[in-house]
PDB file of N, CA and C in Angstrom:
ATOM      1  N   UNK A   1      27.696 -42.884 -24.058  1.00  0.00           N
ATOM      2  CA  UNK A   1      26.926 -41.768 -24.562  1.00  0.00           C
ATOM      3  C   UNK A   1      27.362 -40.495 -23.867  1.00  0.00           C
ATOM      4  N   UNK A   2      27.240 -39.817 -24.336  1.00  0.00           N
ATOM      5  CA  UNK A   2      27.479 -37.941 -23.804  1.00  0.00           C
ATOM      6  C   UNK A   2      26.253 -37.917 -23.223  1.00  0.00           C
ATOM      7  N   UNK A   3      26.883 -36.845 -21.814  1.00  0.00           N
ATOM      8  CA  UNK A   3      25.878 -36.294 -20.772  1.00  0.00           C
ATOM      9  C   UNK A   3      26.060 -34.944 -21.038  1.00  0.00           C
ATOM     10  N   UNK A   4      24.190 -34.842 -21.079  1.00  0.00           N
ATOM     11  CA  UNK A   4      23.903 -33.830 -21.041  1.00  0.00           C
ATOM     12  C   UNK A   4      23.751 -32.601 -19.760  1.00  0.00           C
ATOM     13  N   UNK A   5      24.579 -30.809 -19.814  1.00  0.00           N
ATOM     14  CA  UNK A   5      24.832 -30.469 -18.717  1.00  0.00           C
ATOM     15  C   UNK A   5      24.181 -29.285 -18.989  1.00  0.00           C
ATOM     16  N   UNK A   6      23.132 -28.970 -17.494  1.00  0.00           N
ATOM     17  CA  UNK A   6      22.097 -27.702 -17.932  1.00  0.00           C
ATOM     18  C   UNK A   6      22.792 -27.195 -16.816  1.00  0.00           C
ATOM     19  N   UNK A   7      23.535 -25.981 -17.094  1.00  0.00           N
ATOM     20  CA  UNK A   7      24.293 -24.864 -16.701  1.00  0.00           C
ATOM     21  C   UNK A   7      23.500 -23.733 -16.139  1.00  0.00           C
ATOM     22  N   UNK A   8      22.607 -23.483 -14.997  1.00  0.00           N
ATOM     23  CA  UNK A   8      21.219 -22.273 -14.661  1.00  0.00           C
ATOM     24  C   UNK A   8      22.288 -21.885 -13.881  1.00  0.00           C
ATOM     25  N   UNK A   9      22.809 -20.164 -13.974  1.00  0.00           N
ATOM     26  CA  UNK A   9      22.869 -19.281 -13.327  1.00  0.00           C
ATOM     27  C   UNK A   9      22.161 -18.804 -12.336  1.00  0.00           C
ATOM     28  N   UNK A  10      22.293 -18.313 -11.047  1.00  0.00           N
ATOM     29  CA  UNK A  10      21.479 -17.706 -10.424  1.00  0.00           C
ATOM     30  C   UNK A  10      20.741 -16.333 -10.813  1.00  0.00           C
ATOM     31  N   UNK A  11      21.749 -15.454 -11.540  1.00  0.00           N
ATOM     32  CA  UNK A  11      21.296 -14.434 -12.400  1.00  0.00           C
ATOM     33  C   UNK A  11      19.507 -14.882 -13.587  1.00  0.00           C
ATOM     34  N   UNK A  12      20.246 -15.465 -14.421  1.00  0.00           N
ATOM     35  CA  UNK A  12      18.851 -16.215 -14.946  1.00  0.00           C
ATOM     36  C   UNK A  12      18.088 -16.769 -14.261  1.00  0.00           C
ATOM     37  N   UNK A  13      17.898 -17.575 -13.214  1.00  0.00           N
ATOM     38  CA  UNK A  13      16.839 -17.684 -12.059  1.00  0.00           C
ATOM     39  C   UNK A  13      16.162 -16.581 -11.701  1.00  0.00           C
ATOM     40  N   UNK A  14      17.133 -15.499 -10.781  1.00  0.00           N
ATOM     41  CA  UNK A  14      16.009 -14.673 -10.649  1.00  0.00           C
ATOM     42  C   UNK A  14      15.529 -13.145 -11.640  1.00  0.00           C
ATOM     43  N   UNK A  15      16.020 -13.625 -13.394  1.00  0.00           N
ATOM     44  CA  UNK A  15      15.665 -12.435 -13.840  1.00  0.00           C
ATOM     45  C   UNK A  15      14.054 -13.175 -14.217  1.00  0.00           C
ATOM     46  N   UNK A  16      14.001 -14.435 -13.918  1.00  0.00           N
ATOM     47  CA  UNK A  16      13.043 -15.183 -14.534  1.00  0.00           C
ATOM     48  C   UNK A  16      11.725 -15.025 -13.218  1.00  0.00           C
ATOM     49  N   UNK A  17      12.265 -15.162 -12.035  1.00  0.00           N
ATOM     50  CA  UNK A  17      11.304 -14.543 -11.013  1.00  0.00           C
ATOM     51  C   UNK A  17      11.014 -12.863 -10.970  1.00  0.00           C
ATOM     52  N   UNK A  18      11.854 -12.503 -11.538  1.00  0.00           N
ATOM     53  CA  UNK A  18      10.994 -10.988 -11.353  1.00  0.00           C
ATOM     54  C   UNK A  18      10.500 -11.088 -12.926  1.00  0.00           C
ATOM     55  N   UNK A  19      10.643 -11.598 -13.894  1.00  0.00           N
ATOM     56  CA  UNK A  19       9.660 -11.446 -15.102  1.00  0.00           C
ATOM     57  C   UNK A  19       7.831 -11.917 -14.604  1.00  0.00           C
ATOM     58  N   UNK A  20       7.923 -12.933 -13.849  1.00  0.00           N
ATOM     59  CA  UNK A  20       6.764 -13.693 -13.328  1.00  0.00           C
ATOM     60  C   UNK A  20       6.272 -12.794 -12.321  1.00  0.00           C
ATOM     61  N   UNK A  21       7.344 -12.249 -11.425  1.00  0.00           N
ATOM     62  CA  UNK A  21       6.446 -11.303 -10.398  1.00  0.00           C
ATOM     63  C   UNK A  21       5.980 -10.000 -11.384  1.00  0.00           C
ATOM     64  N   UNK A  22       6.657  -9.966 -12.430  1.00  0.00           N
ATOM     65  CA  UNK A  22       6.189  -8.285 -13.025  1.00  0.00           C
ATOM     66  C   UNK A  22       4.820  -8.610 -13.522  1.00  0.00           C
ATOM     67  N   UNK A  23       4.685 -10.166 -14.183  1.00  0.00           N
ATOM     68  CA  UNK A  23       3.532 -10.355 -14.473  1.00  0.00           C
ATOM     69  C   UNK A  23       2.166 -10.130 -13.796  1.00  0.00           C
ATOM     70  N   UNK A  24       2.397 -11.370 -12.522  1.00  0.00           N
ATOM     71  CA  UNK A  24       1.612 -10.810 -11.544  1.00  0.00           C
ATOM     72  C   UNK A  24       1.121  -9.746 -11.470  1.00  0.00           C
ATOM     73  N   UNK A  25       1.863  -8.999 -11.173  1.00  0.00           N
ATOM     74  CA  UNK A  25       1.561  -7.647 -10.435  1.00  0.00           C
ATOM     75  C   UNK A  25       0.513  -6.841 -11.476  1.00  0.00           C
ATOM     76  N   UNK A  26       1.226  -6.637 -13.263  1.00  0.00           N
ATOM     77  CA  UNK A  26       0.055  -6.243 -13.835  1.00  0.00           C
ATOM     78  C   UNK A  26      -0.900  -7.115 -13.978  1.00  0.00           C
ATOM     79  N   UNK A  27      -1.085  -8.483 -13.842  1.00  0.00           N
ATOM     80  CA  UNK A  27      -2.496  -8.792 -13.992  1.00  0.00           C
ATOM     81  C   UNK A  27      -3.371  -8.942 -13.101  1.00  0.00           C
ATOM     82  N   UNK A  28      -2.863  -8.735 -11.584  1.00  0.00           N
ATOM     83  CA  UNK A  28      -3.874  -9.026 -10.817  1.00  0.00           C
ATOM     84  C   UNK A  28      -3.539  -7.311 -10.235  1.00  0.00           C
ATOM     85  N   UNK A  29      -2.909  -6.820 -10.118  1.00  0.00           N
ATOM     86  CA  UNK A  29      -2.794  -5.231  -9.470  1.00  0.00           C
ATOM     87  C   UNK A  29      -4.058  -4.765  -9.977  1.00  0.00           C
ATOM     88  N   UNK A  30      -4.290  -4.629 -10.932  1.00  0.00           N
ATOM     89  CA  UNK A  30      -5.719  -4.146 -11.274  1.00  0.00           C
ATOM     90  C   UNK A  30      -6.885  -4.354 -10.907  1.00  0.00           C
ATOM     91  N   UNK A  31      -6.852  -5.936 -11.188  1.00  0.00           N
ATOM     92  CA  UNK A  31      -8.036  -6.074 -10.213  1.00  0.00           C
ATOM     93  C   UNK A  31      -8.305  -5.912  -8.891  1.00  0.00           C
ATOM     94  N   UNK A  32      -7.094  -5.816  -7.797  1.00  0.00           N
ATOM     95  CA  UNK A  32      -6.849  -5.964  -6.493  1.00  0.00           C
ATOM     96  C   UNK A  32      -7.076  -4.483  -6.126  1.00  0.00           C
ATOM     97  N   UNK A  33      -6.926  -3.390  -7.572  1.00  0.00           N
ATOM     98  CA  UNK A  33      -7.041  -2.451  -7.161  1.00  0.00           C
ATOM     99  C   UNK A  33      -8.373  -1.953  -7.622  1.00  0.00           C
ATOM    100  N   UNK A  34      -9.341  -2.248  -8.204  1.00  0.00           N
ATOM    101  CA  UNK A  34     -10.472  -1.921  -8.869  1.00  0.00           C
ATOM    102  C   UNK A  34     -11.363  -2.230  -7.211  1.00  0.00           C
ATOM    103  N   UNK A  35     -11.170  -3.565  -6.813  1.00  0.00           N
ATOM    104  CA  UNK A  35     -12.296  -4.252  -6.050  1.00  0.00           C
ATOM    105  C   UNK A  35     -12.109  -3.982  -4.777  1.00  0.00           C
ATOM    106  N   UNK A  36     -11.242  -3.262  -4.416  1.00  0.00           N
ATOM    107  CA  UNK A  36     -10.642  -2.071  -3.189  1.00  0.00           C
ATOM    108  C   UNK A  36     -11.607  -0.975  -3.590  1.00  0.00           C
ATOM    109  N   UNK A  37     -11.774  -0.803  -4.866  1.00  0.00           N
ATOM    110  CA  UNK A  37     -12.428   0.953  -5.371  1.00  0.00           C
ATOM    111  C   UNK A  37     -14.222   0.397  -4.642  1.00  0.00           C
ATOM    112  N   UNK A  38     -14.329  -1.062  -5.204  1.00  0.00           N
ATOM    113  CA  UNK A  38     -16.013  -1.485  -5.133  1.00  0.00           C
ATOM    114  C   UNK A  38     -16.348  -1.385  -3.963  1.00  0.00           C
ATOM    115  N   UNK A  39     -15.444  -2.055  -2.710  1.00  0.00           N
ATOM    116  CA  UNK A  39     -15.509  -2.159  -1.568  1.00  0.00           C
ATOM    117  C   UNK A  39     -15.717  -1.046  -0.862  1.00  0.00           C
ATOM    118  N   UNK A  40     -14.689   0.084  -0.866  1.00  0.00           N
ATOM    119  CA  UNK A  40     -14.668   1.566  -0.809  1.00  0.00           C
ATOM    120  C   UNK A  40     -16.352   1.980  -1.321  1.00  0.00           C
ATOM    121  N   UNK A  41     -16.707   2.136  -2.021  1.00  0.00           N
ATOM    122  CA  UNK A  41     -18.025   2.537  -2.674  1.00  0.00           C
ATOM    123  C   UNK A  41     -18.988   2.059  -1.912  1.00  0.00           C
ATOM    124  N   UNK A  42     -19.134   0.769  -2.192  1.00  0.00           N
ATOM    125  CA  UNK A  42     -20.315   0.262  -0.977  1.00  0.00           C
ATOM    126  C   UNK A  42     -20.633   0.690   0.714  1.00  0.00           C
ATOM    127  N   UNK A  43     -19.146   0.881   1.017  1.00  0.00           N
ATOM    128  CA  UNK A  43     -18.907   1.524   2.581  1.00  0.00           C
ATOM    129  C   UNK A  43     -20.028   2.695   2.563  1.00  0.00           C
ATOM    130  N   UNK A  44     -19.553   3.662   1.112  1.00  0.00           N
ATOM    131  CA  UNK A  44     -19.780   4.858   1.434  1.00  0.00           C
ATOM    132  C   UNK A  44     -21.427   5.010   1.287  1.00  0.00           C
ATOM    133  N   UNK A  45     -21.863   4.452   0.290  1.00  0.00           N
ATOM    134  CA  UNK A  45     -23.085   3.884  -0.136  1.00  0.00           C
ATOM    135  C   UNK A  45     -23.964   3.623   0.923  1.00  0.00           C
ATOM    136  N   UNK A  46     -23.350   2.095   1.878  1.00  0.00           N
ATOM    137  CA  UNK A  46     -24.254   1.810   3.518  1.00  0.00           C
ATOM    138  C   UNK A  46     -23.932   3.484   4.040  1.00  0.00           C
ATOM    139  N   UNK A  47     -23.209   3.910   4.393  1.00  0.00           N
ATOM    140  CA  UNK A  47     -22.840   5.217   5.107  1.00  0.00           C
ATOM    141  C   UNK A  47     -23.366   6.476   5.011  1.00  0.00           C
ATOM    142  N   UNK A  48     -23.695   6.762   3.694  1.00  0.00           N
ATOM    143  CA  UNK A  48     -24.737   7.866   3.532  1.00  0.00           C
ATOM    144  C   UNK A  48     -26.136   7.241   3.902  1.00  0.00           C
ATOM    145  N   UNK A  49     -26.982   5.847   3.466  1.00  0.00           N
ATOM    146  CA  UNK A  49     -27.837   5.387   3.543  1.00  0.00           C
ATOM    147  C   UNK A  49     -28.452   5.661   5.305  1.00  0.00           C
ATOM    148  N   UNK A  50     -27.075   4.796   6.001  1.00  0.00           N
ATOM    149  CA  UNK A  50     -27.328   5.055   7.352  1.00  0.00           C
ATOM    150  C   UNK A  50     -27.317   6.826   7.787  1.00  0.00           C
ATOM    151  N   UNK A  51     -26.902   7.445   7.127  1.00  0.00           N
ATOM    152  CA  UNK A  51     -27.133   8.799   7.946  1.00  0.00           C
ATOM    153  C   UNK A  51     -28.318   9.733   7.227  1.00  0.00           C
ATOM    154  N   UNK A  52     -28.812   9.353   6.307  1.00  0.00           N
ATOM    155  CA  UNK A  52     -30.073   9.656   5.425  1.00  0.00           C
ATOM    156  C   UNK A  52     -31.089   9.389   6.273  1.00  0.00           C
ATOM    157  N   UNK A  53     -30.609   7.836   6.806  1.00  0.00           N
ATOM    158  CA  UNK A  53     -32.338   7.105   8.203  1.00  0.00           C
ATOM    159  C   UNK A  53     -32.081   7.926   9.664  1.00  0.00           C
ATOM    160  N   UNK A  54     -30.808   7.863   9.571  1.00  0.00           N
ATOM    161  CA  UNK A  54     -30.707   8.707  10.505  1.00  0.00           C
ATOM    162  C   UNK A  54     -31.301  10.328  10.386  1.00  0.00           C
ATOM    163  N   UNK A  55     -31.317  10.828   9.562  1.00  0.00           N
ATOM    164  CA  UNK A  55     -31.543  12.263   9.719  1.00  0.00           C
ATOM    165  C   UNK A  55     -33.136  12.607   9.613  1.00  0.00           C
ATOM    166  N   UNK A  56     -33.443  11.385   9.134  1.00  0.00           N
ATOM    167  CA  UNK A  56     -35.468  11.182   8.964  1.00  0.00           C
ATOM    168  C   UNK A  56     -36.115  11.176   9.853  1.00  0.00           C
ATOM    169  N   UNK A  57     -35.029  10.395  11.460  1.00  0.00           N
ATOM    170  CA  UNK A  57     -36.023   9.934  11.978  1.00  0.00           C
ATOM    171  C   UNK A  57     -36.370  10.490  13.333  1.00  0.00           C
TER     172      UNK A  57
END
């Protein structure tokens, strides 16, 4: 019988890892960058809160 021969370039390897990293990046960059924004917010949120009790008391 004939053998079959799968010929992978290194070129095609890694155009295939940066297609997967490009993916990544837009689908989770967003969120990684949204929940940085939430985190940020809440800081500022406790931070005025604390200097609001602070300035009452």
């Amino acid at each position: 019988m004939g053998e079959i021969k799968l010929d992978v370039t290194s070129t095609v390897a890694e155009k295939g890892v940066e297609l997967a990293k490009g993916f990544l990046e837009k689908l989770l960059g967003s969120s990684v960058e949204e929940t940085g924004l939430l985190i940020s917010d809440n800081i500022k949120l406790i931070y005025c809160s604390l200097t609001e009790s602070y300035k009452n008391s």
